[in-house]
C-alpha atoms as a PDB file:
ATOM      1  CA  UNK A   1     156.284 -20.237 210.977  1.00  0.00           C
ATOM      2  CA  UNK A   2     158.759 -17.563 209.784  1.00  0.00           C
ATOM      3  CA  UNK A   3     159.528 -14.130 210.633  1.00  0.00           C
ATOM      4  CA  UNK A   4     160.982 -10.769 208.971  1.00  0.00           C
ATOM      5  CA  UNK A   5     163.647  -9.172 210.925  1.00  0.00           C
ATOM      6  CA  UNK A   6     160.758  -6.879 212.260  1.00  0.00           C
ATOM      7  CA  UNK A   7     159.272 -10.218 214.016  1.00  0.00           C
ATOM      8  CA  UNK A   8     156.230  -9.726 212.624  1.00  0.00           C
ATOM      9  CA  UNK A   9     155.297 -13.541 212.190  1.00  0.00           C
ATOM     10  CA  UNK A  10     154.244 -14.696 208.872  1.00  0.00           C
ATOM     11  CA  UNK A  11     153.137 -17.704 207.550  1.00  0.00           C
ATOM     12  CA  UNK A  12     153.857 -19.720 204.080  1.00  0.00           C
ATOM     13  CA  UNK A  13     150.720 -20.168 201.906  1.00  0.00           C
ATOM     14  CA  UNK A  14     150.276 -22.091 198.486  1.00  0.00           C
ATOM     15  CA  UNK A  15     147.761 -20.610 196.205  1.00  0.00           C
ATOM     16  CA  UNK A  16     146.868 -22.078 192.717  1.00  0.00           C
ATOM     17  CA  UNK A  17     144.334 -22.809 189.846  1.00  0.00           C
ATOM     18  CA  UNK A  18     144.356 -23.269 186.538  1.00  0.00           C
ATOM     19  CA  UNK A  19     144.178 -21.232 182.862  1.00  0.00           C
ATOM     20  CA  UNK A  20     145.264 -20.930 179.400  1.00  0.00           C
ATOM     21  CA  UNK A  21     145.534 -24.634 179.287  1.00  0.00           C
ATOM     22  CA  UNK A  22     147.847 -25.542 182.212  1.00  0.00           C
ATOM     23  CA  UNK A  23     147.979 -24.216 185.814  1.00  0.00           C
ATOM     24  CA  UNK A  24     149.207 -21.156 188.002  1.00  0.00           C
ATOM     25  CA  UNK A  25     150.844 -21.680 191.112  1.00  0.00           C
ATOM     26  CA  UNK A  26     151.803 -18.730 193.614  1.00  0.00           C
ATOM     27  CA  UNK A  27     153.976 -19.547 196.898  1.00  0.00           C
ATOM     28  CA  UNK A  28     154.479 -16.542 199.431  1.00  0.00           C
ATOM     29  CA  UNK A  29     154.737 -15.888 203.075  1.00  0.00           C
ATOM     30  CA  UNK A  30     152.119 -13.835 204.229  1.00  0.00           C
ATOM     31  CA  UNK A  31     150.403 -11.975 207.545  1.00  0.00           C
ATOM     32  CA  UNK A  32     147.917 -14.645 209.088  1.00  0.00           C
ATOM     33  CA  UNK A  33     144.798 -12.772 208.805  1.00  0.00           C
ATOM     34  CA  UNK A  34     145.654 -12.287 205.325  1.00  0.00           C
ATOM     35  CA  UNK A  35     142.203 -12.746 202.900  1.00  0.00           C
ATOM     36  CA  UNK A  36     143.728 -16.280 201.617  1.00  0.00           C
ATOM     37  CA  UNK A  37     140.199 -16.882 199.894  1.00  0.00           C
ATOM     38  CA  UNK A  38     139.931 -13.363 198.401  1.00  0.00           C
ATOM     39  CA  UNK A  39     143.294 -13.258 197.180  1.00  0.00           C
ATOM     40  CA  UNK A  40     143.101 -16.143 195.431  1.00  0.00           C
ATOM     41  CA  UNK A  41     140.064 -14.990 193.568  1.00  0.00           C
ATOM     42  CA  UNK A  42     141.805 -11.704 192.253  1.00  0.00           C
ATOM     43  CA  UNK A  43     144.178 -14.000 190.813  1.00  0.00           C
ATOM     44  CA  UNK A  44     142.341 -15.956 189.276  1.00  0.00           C
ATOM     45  CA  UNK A  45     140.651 -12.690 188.046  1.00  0.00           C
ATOM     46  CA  UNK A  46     143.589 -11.305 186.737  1.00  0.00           C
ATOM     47  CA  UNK A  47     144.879 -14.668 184.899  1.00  0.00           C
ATOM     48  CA  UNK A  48     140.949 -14.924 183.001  1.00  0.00           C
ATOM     49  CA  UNK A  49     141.440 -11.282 182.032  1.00  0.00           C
ATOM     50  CA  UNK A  50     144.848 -11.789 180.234  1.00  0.00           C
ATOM     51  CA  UNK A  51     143.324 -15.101 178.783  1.00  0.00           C
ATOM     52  CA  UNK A  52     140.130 -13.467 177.720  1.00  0.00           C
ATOM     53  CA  UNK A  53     142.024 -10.666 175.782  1.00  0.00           C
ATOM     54  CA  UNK A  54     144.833 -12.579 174.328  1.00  0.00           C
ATOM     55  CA  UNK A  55     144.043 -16.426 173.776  1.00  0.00           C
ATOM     56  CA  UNK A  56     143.763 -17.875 170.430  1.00  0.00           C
ATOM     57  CA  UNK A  57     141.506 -20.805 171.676  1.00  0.00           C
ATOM     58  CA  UNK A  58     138.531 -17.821 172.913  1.00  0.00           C
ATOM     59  CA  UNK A  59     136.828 -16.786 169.487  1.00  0.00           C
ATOM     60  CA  UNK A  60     135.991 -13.636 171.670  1.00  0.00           C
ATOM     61  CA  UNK A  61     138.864 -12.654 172.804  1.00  0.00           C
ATOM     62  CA  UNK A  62     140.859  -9.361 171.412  1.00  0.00           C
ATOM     63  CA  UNK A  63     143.225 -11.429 169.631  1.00  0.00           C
ATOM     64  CA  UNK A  64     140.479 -13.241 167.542  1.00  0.00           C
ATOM     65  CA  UNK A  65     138.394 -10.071 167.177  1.00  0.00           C
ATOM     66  CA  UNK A  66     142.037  -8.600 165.834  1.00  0.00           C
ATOM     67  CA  UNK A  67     142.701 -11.110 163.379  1.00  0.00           C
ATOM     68  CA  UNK A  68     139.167 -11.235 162.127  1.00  0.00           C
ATOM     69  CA  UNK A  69     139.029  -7.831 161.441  1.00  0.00           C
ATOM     70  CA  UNK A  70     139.599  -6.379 157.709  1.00  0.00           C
ATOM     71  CA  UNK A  71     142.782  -4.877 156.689  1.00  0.00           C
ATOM     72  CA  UNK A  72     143.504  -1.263 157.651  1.00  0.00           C
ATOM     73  CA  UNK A  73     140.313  -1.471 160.063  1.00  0.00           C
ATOM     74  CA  UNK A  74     140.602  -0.247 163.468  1.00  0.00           C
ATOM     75  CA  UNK A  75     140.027  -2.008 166.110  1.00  0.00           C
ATOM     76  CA  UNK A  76     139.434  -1.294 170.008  1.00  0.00           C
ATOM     77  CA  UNK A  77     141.179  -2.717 172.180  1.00  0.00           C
ATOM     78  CA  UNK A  78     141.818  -3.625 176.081  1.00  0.00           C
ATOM     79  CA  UNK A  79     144.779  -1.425 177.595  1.00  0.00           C
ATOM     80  CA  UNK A  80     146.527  -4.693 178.520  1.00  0.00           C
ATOM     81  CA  UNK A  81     146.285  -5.960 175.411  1.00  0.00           C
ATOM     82  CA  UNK A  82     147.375  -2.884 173.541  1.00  0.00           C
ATOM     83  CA  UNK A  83     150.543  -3.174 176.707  1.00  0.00           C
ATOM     84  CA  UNK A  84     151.281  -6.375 175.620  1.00  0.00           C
ATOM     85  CA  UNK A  85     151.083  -5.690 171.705  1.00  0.00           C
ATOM     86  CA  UNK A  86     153.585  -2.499 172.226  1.00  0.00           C
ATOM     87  CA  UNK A  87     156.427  -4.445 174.005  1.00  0.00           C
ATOM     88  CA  UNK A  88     155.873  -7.417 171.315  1.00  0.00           C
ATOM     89  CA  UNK A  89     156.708  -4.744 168.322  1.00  0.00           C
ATOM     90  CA  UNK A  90     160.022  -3.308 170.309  1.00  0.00           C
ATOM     91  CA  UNK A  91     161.256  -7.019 170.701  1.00  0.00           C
ATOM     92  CA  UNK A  92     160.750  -7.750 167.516  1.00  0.00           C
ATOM     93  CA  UNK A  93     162.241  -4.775 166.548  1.00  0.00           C
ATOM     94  CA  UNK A  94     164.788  -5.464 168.961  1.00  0.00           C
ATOM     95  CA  UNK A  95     165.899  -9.437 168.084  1.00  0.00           C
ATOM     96  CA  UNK A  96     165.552  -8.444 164.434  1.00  0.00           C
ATOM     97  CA  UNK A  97     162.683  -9.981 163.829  1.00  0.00           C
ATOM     98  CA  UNK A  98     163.688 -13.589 165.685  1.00  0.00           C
ATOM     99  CA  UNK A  99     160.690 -12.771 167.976  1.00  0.00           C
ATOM    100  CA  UNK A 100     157.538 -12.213 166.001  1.00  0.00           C
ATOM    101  CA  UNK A 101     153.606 -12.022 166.988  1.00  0.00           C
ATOM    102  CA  UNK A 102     152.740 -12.380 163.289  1.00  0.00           C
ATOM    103  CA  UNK A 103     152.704 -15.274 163.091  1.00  0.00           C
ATOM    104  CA  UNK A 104     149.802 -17.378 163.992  1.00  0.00           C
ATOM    105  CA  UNK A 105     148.913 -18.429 160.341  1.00  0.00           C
ATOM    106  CA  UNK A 106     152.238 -20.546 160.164  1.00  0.00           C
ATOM    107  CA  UNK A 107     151.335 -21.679 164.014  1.00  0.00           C
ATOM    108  CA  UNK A 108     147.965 -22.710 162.577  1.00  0.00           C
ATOM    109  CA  UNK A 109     149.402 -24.838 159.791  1.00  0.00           C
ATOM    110  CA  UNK A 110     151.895 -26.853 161.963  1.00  0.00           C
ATOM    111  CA  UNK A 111     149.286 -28.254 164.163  1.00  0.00           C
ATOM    112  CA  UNK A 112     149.966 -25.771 167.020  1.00  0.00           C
ATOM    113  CA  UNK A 113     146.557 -23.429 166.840  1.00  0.00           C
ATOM    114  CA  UNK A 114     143.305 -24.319 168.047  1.00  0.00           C
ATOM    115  CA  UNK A 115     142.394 -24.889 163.981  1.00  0.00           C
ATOM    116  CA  UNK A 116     144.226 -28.054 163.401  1.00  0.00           C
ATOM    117  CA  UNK A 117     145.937 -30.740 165.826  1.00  0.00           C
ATOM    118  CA  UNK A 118     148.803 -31.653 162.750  1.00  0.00           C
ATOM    119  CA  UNK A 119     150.378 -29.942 160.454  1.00  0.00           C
ATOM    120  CA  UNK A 120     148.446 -29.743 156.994  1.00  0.00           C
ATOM    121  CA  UNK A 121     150.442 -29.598 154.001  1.00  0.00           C
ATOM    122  CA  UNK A 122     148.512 -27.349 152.035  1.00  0.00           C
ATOM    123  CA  UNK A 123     148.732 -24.740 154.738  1.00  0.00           C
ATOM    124  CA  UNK A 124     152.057 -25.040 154.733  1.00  0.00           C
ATOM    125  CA  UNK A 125     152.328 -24.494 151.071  1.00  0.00           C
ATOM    126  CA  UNK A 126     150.240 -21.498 151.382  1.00  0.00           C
ATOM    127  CA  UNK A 127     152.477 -19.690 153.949  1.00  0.00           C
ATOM    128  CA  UNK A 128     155.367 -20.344 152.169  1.00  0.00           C
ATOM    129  CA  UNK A 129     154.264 -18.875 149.183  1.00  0.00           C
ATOM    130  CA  UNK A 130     152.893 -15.887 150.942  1.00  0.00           C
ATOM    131  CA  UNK A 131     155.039 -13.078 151.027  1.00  0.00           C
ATOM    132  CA  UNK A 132     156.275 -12.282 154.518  1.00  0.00           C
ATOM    133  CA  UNK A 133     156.075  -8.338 155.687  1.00  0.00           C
ATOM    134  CA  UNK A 134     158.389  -7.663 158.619  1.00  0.00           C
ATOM    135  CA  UNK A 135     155.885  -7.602 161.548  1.00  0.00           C
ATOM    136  CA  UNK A 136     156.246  -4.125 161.955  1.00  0.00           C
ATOM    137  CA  UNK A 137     154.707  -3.117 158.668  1.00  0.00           C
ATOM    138  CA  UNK A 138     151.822  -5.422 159.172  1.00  0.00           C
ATOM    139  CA  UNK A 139     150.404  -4.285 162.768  1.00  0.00           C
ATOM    140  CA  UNK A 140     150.371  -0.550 163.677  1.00  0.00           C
ATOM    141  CA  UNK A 141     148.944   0.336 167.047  1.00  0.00           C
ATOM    142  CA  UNK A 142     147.359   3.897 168.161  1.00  0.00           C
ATOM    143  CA  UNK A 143     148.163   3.484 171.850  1.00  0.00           C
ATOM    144  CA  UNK A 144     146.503   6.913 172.859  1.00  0.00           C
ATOM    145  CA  UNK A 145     143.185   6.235 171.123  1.00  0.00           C
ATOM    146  CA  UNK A 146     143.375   2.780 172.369  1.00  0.00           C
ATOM    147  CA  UNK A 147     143.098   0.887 169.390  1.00  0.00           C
ATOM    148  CA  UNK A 148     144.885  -1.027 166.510  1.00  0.00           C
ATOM    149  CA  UNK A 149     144.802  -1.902 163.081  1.00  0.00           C
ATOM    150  CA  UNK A 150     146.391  -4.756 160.739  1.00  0.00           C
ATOM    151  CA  UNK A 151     148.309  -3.105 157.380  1.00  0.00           C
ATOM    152  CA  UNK A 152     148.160  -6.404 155.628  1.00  0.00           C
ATOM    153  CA  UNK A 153     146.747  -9.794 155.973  1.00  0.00           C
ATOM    154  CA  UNK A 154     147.951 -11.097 159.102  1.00  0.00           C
ATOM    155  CA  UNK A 155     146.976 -13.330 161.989  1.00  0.00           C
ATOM    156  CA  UNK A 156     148.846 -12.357 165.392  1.00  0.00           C
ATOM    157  CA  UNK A 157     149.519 -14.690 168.015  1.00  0.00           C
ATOM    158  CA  UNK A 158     150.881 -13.647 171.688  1.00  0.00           C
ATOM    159  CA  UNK A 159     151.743 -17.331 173.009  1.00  0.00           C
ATOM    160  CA  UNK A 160     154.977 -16.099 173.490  1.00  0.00           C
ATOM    161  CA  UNK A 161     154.690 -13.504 175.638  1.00  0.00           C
ATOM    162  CA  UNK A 162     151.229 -13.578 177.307  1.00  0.00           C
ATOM    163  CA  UNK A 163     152.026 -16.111 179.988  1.00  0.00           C
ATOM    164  CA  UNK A 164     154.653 -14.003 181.354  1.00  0.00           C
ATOM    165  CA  UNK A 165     152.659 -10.694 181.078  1.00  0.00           C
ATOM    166  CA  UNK A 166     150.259 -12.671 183.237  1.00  0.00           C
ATOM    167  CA  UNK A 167     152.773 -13.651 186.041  1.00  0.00           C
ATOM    168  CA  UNK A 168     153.524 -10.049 185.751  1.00  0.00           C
ATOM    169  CA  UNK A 169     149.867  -9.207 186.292  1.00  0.00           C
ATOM    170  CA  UNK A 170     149.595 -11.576 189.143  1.00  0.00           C
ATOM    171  CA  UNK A 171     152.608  -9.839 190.945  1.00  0.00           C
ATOM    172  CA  UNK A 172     150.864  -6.696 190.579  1.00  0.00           C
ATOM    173  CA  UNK A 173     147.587  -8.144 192.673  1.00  0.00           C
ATOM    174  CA  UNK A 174     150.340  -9.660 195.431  1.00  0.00           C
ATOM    175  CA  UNK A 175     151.343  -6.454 195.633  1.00  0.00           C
ATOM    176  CA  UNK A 176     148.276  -4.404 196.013  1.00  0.00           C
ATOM    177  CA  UNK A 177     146.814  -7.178 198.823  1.00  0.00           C
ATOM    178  CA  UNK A 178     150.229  -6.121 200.799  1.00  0.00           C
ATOM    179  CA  UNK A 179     152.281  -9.213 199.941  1.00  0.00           C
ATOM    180  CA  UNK A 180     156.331  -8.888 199.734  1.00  0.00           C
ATOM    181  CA  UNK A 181     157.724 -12.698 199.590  1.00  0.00           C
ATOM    182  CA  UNK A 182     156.198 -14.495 196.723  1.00  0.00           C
ATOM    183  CA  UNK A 183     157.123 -16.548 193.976  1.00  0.00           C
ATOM    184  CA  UNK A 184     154.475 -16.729 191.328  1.00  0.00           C
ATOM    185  CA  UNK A 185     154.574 -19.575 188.006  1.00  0.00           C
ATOM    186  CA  UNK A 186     152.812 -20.166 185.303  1.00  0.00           C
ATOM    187  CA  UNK A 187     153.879 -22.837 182.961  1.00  0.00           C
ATOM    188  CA  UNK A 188     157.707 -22.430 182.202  1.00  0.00           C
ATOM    189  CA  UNK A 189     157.219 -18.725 183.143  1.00  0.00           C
ATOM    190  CA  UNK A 190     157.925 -17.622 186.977  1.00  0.00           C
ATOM    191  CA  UNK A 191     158.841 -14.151 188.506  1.00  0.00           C
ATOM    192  CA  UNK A 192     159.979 -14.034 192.728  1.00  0.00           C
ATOM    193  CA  UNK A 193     158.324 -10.968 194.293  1.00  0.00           C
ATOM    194  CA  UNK A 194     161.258  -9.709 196.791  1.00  0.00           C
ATOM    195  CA  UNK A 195     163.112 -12.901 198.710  1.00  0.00           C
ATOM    196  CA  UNK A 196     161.676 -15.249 200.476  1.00  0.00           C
ATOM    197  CA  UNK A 197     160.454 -13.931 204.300  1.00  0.00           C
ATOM    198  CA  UNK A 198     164.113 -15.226 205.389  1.00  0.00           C
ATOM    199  CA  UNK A 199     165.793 -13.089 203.193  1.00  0.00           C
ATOM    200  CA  UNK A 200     166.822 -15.981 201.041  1.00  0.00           C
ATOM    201  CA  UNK A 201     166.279 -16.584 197.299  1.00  0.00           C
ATOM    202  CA  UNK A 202     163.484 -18.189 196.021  1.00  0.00           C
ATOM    203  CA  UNK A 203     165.127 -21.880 194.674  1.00  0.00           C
ATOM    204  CA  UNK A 204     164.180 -21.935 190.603  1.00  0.00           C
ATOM    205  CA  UNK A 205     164.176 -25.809 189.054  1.00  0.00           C
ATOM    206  CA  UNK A 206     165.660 -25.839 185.361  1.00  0.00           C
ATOM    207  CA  UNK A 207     164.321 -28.539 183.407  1.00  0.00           C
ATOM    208  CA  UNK A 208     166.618 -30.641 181.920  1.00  0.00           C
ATOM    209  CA  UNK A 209     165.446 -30.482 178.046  1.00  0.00           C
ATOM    210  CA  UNK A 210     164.350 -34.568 177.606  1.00  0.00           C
ATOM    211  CA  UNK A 211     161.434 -35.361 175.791  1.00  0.00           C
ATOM    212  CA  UNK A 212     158.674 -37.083 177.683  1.00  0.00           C
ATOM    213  CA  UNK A 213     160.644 -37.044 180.772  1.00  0.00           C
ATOM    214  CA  UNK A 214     160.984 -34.545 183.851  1.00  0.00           C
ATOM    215  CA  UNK A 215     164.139 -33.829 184.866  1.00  0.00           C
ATOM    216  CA  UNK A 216     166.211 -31.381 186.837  1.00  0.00           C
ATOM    217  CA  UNK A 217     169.503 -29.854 185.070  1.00  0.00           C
ATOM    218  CA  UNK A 218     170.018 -27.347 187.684  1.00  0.00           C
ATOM    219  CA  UNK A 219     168.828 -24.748 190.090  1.00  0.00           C
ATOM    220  CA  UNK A 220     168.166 -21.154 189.596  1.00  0.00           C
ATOM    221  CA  UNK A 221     168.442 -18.779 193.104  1.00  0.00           C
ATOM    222  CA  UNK A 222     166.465 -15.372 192.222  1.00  0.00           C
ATOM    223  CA  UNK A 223     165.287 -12.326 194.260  1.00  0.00           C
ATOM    224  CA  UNK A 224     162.925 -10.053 192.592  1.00  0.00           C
ATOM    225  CA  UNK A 225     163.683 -11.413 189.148  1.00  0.00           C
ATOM    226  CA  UNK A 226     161.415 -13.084 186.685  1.00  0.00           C
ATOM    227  CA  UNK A 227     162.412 -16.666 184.572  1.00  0.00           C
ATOM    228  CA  UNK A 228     161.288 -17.695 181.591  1.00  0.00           C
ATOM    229  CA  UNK A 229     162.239 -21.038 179.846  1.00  0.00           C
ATOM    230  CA  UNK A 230     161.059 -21.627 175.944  1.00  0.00           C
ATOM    231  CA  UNK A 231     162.288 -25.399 174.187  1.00  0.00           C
ATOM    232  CA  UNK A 232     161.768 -27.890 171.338  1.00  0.00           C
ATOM    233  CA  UNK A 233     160.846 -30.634 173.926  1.00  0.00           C
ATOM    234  CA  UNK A 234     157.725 -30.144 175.400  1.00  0.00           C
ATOM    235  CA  UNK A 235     155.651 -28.982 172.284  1.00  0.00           C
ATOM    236  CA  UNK A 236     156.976 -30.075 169.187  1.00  0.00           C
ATOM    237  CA  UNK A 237     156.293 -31.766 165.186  1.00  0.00           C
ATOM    238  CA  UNK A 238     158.239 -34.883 163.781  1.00  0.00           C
ATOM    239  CA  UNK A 239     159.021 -34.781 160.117  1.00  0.00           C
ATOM    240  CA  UNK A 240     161.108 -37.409 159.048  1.00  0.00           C
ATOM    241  CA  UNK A 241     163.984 -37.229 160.834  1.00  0.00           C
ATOM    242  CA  UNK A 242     163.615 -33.778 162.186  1.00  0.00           C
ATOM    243  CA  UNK A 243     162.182 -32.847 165.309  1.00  0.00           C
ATOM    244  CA  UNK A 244     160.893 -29.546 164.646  1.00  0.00           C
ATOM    245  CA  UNK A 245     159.335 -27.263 168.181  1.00  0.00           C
ATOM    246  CA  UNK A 246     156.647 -25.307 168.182  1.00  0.00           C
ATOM    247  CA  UNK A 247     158.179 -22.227 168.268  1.00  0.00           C
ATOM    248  CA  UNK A 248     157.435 -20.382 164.772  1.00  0.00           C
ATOM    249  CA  UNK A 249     160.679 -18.813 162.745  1.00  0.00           C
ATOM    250  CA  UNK A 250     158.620 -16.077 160.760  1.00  0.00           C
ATOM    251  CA  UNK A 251     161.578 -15.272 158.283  1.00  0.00           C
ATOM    252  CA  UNK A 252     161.874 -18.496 157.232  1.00  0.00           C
ATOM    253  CA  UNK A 253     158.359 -19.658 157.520  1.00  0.00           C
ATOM    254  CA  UNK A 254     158.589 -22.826 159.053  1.00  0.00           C
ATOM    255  CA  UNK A 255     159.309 -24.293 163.088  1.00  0.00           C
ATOM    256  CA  UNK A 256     162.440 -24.045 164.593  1.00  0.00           C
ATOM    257  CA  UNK A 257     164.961 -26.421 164.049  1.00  0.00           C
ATOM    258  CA  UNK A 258     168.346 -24.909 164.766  1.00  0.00           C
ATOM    259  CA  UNK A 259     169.830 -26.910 167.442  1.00  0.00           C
ATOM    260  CA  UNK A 260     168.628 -25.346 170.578  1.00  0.00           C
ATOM    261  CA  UNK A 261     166.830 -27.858 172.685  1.00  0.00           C
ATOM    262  CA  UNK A 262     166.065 -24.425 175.098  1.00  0.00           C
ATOM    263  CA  UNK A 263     166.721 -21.360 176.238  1.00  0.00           C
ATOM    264  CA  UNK A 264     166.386 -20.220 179.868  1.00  0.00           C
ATOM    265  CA  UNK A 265     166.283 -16.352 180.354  1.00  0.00           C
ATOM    266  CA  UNK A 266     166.303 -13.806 183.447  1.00  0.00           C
ATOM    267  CA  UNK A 267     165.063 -10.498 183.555  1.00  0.00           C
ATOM    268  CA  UNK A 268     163.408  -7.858 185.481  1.00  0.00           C
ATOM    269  CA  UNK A 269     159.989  -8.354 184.270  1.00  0.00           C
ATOM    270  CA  UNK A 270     158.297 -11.738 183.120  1.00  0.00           C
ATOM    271  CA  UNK A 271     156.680 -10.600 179.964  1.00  0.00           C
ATOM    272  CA  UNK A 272     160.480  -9.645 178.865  1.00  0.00           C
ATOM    273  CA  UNK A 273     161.689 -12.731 179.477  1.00  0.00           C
ATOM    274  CA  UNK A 274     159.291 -14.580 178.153  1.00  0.00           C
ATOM    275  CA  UNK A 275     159.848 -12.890 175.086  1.00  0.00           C
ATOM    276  CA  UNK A 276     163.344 -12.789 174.777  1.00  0.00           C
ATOM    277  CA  UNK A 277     163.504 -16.724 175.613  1.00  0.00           C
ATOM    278  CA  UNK A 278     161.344 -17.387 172.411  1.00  0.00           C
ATOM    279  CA  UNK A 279     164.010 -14.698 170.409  1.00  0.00           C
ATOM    280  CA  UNK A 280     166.820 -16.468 171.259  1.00  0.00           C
ATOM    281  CA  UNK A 281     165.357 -19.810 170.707  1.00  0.00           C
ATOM    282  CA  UNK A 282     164.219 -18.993 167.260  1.00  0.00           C
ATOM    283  CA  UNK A 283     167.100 -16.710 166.366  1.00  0.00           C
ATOM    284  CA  UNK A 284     169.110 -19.875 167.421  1.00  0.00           C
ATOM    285  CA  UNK A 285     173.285 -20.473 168.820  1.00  0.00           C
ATOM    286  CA  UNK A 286     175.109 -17.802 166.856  1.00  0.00           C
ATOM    287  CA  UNK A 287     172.303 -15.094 166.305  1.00  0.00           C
ATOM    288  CA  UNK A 288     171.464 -15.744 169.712  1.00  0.00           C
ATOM    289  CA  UNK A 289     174.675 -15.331 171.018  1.00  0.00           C
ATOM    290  CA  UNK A 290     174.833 -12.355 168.921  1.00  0.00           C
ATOM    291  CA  UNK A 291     171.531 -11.113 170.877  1.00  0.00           C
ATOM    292  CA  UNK A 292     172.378 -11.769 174.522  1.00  0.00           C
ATOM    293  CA  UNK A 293     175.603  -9.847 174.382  1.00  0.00           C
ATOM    294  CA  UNK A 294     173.713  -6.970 172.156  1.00  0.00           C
ATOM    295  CA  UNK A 295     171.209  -6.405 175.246  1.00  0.00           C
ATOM    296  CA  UNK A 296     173.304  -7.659 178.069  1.00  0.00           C
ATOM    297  CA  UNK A 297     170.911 -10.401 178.497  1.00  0.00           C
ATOM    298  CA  UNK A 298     170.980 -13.355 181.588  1.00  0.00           C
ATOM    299  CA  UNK A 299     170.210 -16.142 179.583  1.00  0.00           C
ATOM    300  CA  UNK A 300     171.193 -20.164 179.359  1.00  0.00           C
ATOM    301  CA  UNK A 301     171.473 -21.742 175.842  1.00  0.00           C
ATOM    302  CA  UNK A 302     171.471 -25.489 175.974  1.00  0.00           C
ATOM    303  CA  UNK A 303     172.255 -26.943 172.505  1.00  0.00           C
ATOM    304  CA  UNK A 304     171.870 -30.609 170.950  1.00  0.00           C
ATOM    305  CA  UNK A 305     174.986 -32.026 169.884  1.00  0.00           C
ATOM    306  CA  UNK A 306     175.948 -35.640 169.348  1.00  0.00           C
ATOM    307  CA  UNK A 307     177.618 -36.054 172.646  1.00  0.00           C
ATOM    308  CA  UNK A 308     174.906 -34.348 174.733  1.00  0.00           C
ATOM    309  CA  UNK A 309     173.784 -31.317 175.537  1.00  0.00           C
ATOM    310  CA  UNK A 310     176.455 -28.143 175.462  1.00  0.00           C
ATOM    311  CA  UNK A 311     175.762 -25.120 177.685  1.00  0.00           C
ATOM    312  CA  UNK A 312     176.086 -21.564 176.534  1.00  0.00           C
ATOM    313  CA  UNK A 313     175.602 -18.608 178.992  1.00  0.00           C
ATOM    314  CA  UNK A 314     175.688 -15.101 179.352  1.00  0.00           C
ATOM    315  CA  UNK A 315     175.548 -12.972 182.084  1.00  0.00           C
ATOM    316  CA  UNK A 316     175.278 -15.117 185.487  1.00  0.00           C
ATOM    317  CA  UNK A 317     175.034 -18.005 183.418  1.00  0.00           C
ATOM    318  CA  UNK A 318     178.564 -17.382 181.870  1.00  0.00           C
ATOM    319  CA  UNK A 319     180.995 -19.980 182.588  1.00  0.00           C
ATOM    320  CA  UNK A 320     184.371 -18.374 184.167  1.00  0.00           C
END
């Protein structure tokens, strides 16, 4: 049993279930005649709507019904979505193009869509010789009339941001059912709502970055901050010699391969660092550094070298 400094006894409840392929986990410490059972189902709710709108597995979700559409057609759209889609363009923007939602065609021909389970050569080819818009001049968005439209022939894909807009989204529910101590997760992606009832930190794991292993390389203490971890070892191609992640480098139109075994980043909301974990992991050590200290960003490189792994951080992460 714990208690505020009000004394108003609360107790420590697990909630979970699962979506967009894996599973959603929230731990807070609640008022007992809170609606457990109800609150859970808003979750859940909230995590279907996101996954609904924005999956690439759904044929009728937004996404799909986006990248189906014909060029310079309009298409309606779910205010979340349309959320989601704005912040994707200013990070893109943002990272110089390291983060970009446009592109799901090179996702689909490395094995990583829902259309094939390996790469196919011939796709490959065929986004290599396409020629490569920046993202911004081949999505444009009418927020007001709710609504957006591809310029050229694209395929979008949100995988690297949707997961934390959905933490995000789950927060927001917490909130509204009157719930201050929480820490939500989903996947790599995890945001605390306030401290724990105790007034301490919610205690983060950071996986260690071994393939086909789970391992702790450290611990993360966070109040009212979101996490977001994006690697090469979870998800990832072998070519040869090269082990090539899942993570898609639009300007050079292939997987990343630059070193980075992952990148862990904090930031105020989860959808942000979400994002900006998959920028700095595609834009890769130096570009990355380049990044973090652009924006001021919390983040944790940890890089592949032949005597281990090397750590790199900025912010709280920053070695002294």
């Amino acid at each position: 049993m714990l208690k505020t400094c009000s004394e108003v006894a609360l107790t420590r409840l697990n909630l979970h279930g699962s979506t967009m392929g894996t599973r959603w986990a929230v731990t807070c410490d609640s008022a007992p005649d809170l609606d457990h059972v109800g609150l859970e189902a808003a979750l859940q709710a909230t995590v279907d709507l996101v996954d609904a709108q924005m999956s690439p597995w759904k044929p009728d979700s937004n996404l799909m019904r986006l990248n189906r559409a014909e060029v310079g057609c309009w298409v309606a759209l779910f205010p979340d979505m349309l959320e989601v889609l704005k912040r994707a363009l200013e990070i893109n923007r943002l990272s110089d193009g390291a983060f970009d939602p446009c592109v799901g065609d090179l996702v689909d021909a490395w094995g990583f869509g829902p259309v094939r389970g390996e790469p196919d050569a011939a796709a490959i080819r065929a986004t290599r010789q396409r020629r490569r818009n920046p993202c911004l001049q081949q999505l444009e968005l009418d927020v007001s009339a709710g609504c957006a439209r591809k310029l050229v022939p694209a395929q979008i894909d949100l995988c690297g941001i949707a997961k934390g807009y959905a933490v995000d989204r789950m927060v927001a529910v917490l909130q509204q059912h009157g719930v201050r101590h929480a820490l939500v997760a989903l996947d790599g992606e995890l945001r605390a709502l306030g401290t724990q009832a105790n007034d301490q930190p919610w205690s983060v794991a950071l996986e260690s970055p071994q393939v086909g292993r789970r391992a702790v390389h450290g611990v993360i203490e966070m109040a009212g901050l979101a996490v977001a971890t994006s690697g090469d070892y979870r998800r990832y191609v072998l070519v040869g010699d090269a082990h090539l992640a899942h993570s898609m480098d639009g300007r050079r139109a292939g997987p990343v391969n630059n070193g980075m075994a992952s990148v862990t980043v904090l930031a105020s909301t989860c959808m942000d660092a979400d994002a900006w974990a998959t920028a700095l992991l595609v834009a890769g050590p130096d570009e990355g550094a380049i990044l973090a200290k652009r924006y001021s960003l919390e983040a944790l490189m940890l890089l592949r070298r032949e005597n281990g792994l090397v750590e790199v951080g900025f912010g709280r992460f920053q070695h002294s």
